[in-house]
Each structure stands twice: as structure tokens, then as C-alpha cells.
Protein backbone atom coordinates (compact mmCIF):
# COMPACT_ATOMS: atom_id res chain seq x y z
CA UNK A 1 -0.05 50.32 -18.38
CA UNK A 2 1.80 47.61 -20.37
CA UNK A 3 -0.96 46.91 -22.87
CA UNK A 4 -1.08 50.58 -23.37
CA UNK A 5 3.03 51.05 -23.92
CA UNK A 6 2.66 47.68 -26.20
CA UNK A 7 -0.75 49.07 -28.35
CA UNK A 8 1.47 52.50 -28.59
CA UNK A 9 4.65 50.47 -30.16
CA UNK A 10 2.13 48.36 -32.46
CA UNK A 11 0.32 51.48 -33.93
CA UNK A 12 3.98 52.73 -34.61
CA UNK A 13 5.05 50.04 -36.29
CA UNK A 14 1.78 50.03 -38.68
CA UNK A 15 2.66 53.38 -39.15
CA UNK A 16 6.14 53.15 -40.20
CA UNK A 17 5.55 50.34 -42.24
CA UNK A 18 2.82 51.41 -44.58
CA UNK A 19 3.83 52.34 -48.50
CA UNK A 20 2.96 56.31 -47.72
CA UNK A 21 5.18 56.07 -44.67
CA UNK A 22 7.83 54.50 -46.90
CA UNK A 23 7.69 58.14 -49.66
CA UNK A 24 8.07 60.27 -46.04
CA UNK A 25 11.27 58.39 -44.98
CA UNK A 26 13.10 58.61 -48.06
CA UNK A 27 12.61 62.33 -47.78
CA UNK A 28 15.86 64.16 -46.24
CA UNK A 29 13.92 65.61 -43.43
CA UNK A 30 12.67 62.02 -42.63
CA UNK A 31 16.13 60.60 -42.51
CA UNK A 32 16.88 61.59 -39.14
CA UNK A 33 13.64 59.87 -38.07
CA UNK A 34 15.48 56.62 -39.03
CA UNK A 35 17.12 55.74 -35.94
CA UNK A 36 13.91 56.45 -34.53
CA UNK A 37 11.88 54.12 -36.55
CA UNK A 38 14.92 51.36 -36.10
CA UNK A 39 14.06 52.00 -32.46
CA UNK A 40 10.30 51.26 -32.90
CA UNK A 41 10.63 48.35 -34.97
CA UNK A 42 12.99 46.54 -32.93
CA UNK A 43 10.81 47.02 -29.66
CA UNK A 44 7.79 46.03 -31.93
CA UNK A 45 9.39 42.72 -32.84
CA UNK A 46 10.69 42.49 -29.25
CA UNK A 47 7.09 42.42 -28.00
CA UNK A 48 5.51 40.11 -30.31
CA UNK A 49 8.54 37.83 -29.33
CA UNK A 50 6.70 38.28 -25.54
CA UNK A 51 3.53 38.43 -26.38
CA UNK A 52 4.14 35.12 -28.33
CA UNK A 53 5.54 33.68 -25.62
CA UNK A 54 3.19 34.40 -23.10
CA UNK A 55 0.75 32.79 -25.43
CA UNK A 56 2.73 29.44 -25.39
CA UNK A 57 3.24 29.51 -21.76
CA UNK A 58 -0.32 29.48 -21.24
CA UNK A 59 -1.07 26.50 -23.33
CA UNK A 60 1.98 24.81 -21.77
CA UNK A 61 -0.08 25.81 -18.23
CA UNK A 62 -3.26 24.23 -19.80
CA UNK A 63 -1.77 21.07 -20.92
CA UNK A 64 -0.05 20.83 -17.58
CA UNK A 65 -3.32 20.68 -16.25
CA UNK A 66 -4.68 18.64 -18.35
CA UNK A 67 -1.21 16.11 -17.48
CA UNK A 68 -2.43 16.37 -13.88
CA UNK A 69 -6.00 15.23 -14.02
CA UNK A 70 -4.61 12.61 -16.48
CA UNK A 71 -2.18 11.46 -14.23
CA UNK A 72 -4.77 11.47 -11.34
CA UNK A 73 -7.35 9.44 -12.90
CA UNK A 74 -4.72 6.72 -13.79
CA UNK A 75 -4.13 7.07 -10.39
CA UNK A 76 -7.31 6.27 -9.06
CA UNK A 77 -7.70 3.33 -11.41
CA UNK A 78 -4.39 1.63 -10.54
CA UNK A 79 -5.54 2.16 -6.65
CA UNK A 80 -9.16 0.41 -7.95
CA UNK A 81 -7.83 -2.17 -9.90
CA UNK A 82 -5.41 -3.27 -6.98
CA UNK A 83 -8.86 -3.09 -4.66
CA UNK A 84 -10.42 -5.57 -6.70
CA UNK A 85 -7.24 -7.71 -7.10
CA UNK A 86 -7.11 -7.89 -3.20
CA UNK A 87 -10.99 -8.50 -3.11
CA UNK A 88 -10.22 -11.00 -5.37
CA UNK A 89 -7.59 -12.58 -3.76
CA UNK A 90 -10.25 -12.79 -0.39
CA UNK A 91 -12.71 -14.31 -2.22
CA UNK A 92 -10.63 -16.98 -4.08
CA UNK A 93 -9.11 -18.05 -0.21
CA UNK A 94 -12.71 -18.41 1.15
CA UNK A 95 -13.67 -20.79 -1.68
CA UNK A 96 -10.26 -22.59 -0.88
CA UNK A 97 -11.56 -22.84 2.69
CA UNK A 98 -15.01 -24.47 1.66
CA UNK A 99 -13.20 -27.18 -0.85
CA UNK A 100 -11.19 -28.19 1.94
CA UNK A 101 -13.56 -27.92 4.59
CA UNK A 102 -16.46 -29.67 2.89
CA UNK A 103 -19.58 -31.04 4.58
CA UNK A 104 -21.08 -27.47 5.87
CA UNK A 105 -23.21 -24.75 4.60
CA UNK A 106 -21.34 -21.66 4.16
CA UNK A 107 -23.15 -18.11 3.88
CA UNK A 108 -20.81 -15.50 3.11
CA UNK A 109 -20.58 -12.37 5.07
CA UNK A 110 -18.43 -9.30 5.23
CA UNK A 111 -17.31 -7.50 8.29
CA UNK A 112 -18.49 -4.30 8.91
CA UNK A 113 -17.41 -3.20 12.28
CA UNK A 114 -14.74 -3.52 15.01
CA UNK A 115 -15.28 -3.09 18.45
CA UNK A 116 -14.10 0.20 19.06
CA UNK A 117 -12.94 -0.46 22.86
CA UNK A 118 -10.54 -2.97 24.39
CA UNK A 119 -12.89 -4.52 27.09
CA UNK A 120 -14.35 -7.09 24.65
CA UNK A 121 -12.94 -8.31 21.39
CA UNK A 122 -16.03 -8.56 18.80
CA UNK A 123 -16.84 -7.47 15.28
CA UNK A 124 -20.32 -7.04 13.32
CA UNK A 125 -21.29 -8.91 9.96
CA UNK A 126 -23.84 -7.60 7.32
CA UNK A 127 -25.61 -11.11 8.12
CA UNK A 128 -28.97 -10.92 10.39
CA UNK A 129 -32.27 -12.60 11.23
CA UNK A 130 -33.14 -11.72 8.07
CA UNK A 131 -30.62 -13.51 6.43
CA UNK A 132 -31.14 -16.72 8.45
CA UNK A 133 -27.97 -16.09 10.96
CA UNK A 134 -28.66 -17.50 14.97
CA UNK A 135 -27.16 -16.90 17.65
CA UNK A 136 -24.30 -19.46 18.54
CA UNK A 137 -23.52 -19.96 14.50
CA UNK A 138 -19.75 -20.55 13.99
CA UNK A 139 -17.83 -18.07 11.80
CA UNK A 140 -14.75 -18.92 10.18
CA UNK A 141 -12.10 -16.60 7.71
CA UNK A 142 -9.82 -18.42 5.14
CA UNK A 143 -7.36 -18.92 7.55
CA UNK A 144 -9.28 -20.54 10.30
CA UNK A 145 -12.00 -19.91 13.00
CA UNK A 146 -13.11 -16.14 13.94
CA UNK A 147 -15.73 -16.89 16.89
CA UNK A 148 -18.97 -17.14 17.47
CA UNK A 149 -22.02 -15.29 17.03
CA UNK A 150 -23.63 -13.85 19.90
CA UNK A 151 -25.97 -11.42 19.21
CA UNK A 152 -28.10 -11.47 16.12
CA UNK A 153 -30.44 -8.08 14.57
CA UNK A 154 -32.79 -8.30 11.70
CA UNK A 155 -29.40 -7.19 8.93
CA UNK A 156 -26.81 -7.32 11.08
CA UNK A 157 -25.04 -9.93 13.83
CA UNK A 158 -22.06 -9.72 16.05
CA UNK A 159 -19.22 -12.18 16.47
CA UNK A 160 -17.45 -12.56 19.41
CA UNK A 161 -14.04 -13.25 18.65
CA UNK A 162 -11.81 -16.53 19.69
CA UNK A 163 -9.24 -14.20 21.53
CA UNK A 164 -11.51 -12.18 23.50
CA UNK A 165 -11.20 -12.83 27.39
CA UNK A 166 -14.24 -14.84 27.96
CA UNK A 167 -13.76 -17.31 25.00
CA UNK A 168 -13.21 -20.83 26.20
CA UNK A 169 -13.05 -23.44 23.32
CA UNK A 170 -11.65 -27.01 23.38
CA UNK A 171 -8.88 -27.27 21.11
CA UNK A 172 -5.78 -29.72 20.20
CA UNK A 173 -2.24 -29.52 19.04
CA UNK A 174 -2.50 -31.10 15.39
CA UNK A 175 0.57 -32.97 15.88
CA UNK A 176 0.43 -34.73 18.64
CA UNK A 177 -3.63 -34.62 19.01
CA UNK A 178 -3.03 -33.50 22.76
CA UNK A 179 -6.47 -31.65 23.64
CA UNK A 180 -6.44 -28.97 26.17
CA UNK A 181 -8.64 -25.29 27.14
CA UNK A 182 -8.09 -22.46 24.80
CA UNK A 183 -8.40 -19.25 26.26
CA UNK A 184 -8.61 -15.79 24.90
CA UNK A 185 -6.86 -12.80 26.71
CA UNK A 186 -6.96 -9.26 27.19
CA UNK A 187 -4.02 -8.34 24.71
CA UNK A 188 -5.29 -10.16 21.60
CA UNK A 189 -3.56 -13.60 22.40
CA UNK A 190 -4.17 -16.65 23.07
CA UNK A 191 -3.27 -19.32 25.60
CA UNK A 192 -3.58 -23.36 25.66
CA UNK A 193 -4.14 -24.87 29.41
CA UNK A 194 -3.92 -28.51 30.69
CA UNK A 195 -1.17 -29.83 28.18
CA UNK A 196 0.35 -32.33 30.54
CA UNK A 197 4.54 -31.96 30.65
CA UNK A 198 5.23 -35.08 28.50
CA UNK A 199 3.72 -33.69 25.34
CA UNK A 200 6.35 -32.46 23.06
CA UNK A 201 5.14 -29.20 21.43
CA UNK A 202 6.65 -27.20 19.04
CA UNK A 203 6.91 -23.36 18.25
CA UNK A 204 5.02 -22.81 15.39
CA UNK A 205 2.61 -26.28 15.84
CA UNK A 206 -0.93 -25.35 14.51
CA UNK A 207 -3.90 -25.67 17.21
CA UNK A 208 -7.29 -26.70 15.82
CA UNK A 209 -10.63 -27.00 17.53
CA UNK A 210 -10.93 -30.55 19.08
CA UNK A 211 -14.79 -30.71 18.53
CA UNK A 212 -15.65 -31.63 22.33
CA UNK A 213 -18.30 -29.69 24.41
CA UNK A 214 -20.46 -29.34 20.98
CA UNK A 215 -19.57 -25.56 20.73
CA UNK A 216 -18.01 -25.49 17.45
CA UNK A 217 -17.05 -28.11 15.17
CA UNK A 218 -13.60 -30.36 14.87
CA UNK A 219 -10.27 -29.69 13.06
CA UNK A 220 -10.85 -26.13 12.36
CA UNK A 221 -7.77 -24.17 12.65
CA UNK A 222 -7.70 -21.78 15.48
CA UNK A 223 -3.72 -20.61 16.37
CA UNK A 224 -0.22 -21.66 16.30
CA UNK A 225 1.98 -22.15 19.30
CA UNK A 226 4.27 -19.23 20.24
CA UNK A 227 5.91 -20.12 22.95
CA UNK A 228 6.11 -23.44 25.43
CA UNK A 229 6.11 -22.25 29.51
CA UNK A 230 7.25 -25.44 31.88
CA UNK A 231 7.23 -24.76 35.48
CA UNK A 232 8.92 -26.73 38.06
CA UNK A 233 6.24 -27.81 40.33
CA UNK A 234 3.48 -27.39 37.57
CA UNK A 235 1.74 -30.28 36.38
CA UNK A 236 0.59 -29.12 32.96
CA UNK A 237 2.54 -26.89 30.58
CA UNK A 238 1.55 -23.41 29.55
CA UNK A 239 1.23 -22.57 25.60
CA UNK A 240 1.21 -19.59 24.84
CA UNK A 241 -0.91 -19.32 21.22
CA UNK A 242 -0.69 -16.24 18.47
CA UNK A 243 -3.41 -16.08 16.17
CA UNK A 244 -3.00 -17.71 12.61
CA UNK A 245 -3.87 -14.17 11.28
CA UNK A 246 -4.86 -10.69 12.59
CA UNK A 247 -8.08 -10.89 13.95
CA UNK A 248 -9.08 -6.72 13.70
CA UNK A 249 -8.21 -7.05 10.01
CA UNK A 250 -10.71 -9.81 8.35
CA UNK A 251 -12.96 -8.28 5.63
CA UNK A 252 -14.32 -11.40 4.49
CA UNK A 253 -16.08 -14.22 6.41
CA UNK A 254 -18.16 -17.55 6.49
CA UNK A 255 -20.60 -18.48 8.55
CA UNK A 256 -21.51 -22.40 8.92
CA UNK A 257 -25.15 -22.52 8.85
CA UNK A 258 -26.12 -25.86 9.73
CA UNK A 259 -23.75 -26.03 12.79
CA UNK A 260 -25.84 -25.56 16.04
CA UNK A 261 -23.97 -25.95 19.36
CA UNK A 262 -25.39 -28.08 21.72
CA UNK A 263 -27.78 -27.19 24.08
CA UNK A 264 -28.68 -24.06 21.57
CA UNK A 265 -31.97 -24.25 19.78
């Protein structure tokens, strides 16, 4: 209905304005069509005004949308770019690890699993037969040791973790070189067993691997101490350990390749 009322006022308007419409007006008869005319031209000029403006506000829609999928892609790129900053970052702290860990071959691996259920603690690496990987290899992160491997597939292998429940590893407070058991347990932890009473041990003391029982190797890091429990008629003390990092949120791993526990082939 509009563009019918608007084509009406614009054939008007052509009307009124052409040079034989001009002789009509300035006839007497035509003068009382002047008000008239007035009329016309004014809503003529009023609806070009609209139709003008209609115009611009759909090229202000179109380069709003065009603003959008701008701002979107930058979007996307500043989220990639941080990616491979934080990839970067990974990678750079595992070559850290190997200068100051020298003396082992390293195969790098990334994590591609969790365990989804709470009874075992255990991730899977993109590492397999295939890629040399054994069971009983030691795998470490940039901030210490991650487990063991335990099961092995042609492309992929899975690492049981040093907090899981049945992990048992000889380890030491790196202070005062005081070796004791170090246990995993069933909410992530960690604890250290047979530290005798007379060992002063401090919050925040790191615990490395001790290298006895030929499971993994010596002086790699493995927790800090959380918190010191003395009983009365205990002999040892009890440590309770935290993990030097989260353990269900390593991406990036080595695995020491020419490490072989004893009494593994």
C-alpha cells in the first residue's frame, strides 16, 4: 500500500513540475490548485527524505555486518595466536626439562586422554609400539615425573599416574635426603611413609624419586610436602605430599627411552 501512496505522490510531483504544468498554474482557475500542489510537493520531498533514509539505514545494517564478521575473525585469531603462545610456552619448558635433566633419551608425546572414572588415575599418549614405547618406560612433564607406562598399543600407550592408589615409588625429601615410600591415593594426593620423627621437614620441601628398587630413575621431581602428621606413639612421621602440578591437566610429555626398570625386559 505504501509504495503505491509514495508512486501516487511521485507521479504528482512530475506532474506539477513540468514547463506545461507551469502555463496551467499561472492560469486563474489553476490558482486555487496551489495549495494543493504546495501539499504534493511537500509530501514528495517528505518521502524522498524517507526513502533516502531507509536507503542509508540499510547500508549502515550491511556494514554492521560486515563490523561483526570483522570483529569475529580478529577474534578467532587473538584466541589462535594465544593457543600457540601457550603451546609454545609447553614446548620451551620440556626442552628446559631435557637441558637440566641430561643423560636420557627423550621422545616427546602428547596426551590424549584422561581416565574418565575415579577408580584408577591414568592418561593415554599418542606414543605406541609403533613408535618404540614399552611397557614400564618412565614419563615425565616439565615439572617433574607423571608415571609409568603400563599398557602399550601399536599408536597409542597408557600411563599410569604417580598419584593413583596403587603407585608405590621410592622417593626422598631433597633437603635432608631422608628416603621413604611414596604412595598415591584415592583423592589425587600423595603421601610419604617411613620418615623417622627426627627428620626435620618442611611445608613446601620438594620430594624427588630416590632411584632405589630400579623402577624409575633418581632426582626426578615428584611432589612437595603439604603438611607434616607426628603421632604420639608413632615411630615414623606422616607427609602428606601435593603434586608439583595438576596431574589431569598435562598436554605435553616425555618419555625416557632408554630407562628400563629392573626386572622388565
Amino acid at each position: 500500500m505504501w509504495l503505491g501512496v509514495l508512486g501516487g505522490i511521485a507521479l504528482l510531483s512530475i506532474v506539477f513540475s513540468g514547463n506545461g504544468a507551469a502555463e496551467i498554474l499561472r492560469s486563474p482557475g489553476a490558482q486555487a490548485l496551489s495549495p494543493v500542489q504546495a501539499l504534493v510537493k511537500g509530501i514528495a520531498e517528505t518521502s524522498g527524505a524517507f526513502v533516502e533514509m531507509l536507503s542509508r539505514l540499510g547500508l549502515l545494517s550491511d556494514e554492521n555486518r560486515q563490523l561483526r564478521q570483522q570483529v569475529d575473525q580478529l577474534q578467532s585469531q587473538v584466541v589462535s595466536l594465544q593457543e600457540a603462545g601457550e603451546e609454545n610456552r609447553r614446548l620451551r619448558a620440556l626442552l628446559e626439562y631435557k637441558r637440566d635433566h641430561p643423560g636420557w633419551e627423550y621422545a616427546p608425546a602428547t596426551v590424549i586422554a584422561h581416565d574418565p572414572n575415579n577408580l584408577t588415575q591414568s592418561l593415554v599418549i599418542d606414543q605406541g609400539a609403533e613408535d618404540g614405547m614399552k611397557k614400564g618406560m618412565v614419563v615425565v612433564a616439565s615439572f617433574g615425573l607423571i608415571g609409568k607406562i603400563v599398557e602399550v598399543y601399536p599408536g597409542t600407550s597408557k600411563v599410569l599416574l604417580v598419584a593413583d592408589p596403587s603407585s608405590v615409588i621410592s622417593g626422598q625429601l631433597q633437603r635432608s635426603r631422608a628416603r621413604g615410600i611414596v604412595a598415591g591415593r584415592a583423592d589425587r594426593s600423595m603421601e610419604m611413609q617411613y620418615i623417622e620423627k627426627g627428620v626435620d621437614v618442611i611445608v613446601g620441601e620438594m620430594v624427588v624419586t630416590s632411584g632405589l628398587g630400579g623402577g624409575f630413575p633418581s632426582g626426578i621431581p615428584m611432589a612437595k610436602v603439604a603438611a607434616v602428621i607426628e603421632k604420639d606413639q608413632a615411630l615414623f612421621k606422616t607427609i602428606n605430599l601435593a603434586p608439583v602440578a595438576p596431574l589431569d591437566s598435562v598436554r605435553d610429555v616425555l618419555v625416557i627411552k632408554d630407562f628400563m626398570p629392573v626386572g622388565l625386559p
